[in-house]
Protein backbone atom coordinates (compact mmCIF):
# COMPACT_ATOMS: atom_id res chain seq x y z
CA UNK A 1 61.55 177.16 260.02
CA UNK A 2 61.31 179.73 257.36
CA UNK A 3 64.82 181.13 256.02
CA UNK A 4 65.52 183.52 253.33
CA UNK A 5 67.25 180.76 250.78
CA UNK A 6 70.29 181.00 248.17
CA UNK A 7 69.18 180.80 244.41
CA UNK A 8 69.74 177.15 243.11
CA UNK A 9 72.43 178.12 241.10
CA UNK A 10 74.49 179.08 244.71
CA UNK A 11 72.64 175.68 246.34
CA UNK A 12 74.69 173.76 243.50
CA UNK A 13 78.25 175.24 244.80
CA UNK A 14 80.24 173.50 247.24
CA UNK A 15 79.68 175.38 250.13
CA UNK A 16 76.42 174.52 250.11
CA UNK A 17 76.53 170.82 248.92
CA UNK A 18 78.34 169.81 251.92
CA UNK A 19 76.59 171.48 254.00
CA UNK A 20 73.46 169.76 252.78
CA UNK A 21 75.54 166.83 253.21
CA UNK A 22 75.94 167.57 257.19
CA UNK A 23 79.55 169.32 257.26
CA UNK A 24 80.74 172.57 256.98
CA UNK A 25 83.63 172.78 254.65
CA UNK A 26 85.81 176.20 254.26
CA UNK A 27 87.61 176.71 250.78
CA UNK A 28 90.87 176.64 251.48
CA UNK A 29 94.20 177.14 249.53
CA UNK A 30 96.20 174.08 248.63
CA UNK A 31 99.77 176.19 248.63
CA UNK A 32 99.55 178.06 252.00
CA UNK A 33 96.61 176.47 253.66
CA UNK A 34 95.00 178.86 254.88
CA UNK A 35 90.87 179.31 254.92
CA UNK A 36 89.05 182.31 253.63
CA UNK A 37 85.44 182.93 252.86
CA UNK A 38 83.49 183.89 251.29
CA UNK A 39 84.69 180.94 248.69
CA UNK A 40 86.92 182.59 245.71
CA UNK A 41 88.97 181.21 242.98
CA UNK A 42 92.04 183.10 244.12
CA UNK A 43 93.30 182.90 247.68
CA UNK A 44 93.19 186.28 249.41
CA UNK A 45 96.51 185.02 251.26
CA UNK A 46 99.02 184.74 249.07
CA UNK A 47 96.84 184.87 245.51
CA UNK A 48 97.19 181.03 244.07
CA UNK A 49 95.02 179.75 242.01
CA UNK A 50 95.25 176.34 243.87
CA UNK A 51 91.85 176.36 246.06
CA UNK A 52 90.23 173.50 247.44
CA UNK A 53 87.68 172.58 250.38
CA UNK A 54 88.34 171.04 253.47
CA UNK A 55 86.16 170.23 256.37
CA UNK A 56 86.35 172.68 258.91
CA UNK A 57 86.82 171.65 262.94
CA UNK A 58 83.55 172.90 263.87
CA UNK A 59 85.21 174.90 266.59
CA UNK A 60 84.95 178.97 267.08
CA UNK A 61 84.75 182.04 269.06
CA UNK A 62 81.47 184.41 269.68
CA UNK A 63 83.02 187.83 268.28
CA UNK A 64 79.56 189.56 268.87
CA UNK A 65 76.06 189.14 268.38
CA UNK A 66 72.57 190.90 268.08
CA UNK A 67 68.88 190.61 269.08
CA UNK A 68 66.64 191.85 265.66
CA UNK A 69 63.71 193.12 267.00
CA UNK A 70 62.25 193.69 263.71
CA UNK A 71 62.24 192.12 260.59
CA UNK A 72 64.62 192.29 258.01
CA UNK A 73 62.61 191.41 255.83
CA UNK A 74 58.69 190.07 255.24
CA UNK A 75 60.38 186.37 255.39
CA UNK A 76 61.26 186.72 259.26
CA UNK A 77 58.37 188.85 260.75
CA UNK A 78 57.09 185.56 262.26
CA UNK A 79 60.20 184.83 263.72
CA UNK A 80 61.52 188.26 265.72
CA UNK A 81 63.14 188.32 267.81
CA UNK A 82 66.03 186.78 266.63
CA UNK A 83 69.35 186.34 267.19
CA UNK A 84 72.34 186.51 265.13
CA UNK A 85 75.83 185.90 265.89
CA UNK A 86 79.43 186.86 264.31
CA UNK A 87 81.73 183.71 264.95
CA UNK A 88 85.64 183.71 264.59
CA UNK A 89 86.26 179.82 263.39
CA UNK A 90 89.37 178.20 264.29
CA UNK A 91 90.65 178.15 260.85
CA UNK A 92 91.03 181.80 261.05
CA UNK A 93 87.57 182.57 259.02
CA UNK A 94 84.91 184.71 260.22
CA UNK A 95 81.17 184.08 259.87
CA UNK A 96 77.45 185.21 259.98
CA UNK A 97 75.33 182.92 261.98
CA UNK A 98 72.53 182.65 264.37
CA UNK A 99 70.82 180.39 266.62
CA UNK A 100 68.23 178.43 265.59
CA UNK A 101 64.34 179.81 266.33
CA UNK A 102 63.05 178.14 269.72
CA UNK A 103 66.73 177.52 271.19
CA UNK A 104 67.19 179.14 274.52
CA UNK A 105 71.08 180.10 275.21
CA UNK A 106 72.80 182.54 276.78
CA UNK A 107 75.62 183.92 274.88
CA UNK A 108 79.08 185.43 275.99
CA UNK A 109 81.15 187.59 273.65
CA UNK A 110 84.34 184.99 273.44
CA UNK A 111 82.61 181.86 274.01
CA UNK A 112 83.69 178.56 272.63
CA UNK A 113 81.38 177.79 270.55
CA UNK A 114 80.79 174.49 268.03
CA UNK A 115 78.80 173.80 264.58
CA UNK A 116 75.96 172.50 264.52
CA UNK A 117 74.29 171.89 260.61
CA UNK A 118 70.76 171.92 260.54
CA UNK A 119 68.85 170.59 257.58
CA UNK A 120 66.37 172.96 256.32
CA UNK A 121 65.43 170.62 253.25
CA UNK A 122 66.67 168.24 251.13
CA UNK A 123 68.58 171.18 249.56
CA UNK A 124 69.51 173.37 251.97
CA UNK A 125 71.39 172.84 255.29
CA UNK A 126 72.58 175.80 257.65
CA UNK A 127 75.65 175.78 260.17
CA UNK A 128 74.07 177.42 263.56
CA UNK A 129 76.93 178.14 266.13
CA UNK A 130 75.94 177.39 269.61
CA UNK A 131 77.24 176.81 273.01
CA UNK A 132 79.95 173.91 273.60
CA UNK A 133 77.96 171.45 274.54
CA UNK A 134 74.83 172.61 273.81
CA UNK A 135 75.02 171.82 269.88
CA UNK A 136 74.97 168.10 270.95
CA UNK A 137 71.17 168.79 271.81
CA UNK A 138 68.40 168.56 270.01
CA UNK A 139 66.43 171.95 269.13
């Protein structure tokens, strides 16, 4: 699978460690617990300082999604069309996804969906959104 990649200076942050670890962690704040991303230093809540990660359930909504029928860029022209989704997690954080090249679903604009991490390399992992159900498959 190709995939445009983060510099290795962003594949050494914590987002991306855990998910080359297999989970997909949110950073969260340690005074009103609430998720936000992207990651920050300062909460976007209620501005502490005291940030954290913590695994996230793995659980969200299909907000929308789109069919590229070109490519974005040079990387992807062997891979259009492809799809990519906007997911509403159920720690209140919104996210840019996709489903994986190959994988057949239909989607439904409020869906449950679920997280499934796919390991790209040794470095880099990606969390694909798909179908309850469906991301206990194999691609």
């Amino acid at each position: 699978m190709t995939v445009i990649r983060p510099g290795d200076e962003y594949l050494a942050q914590p987002f991306w460690t855990h998910l080359a670890n297999g989970t997909l962690h949110l950073s969260t704040c340690e005074d009103c617990n609430k998720a936000h991303h992207p990651p920050s230093p300062i909460c976007p809540h209620c501005r502490s300082f005291n940030i954290g990660w913590k695994p996230a359930s793995g659980k969200a909504t299909l907000n929308t999604y789109a069919v590229a029928r070109h490519a974005v860029h040079p990387l992807l022209a062997d891979q259009v069309p492809y799809t990519i989704t906007l997911v509403d997690l159920e720690e209140g954080v919104r996210l840019v996804s996709g489903i994986p090249n190959g994988m057949e679903v239909d989607l439904e604009i409020g869906m449950p969906l679920e997280c499934k991490v796919v390991k790209i390399d040794d470095q880099l992992s990606l969390p694909y959104f798909l179908p309850a159900g469906a991301a206990d498959q194999d691609q």
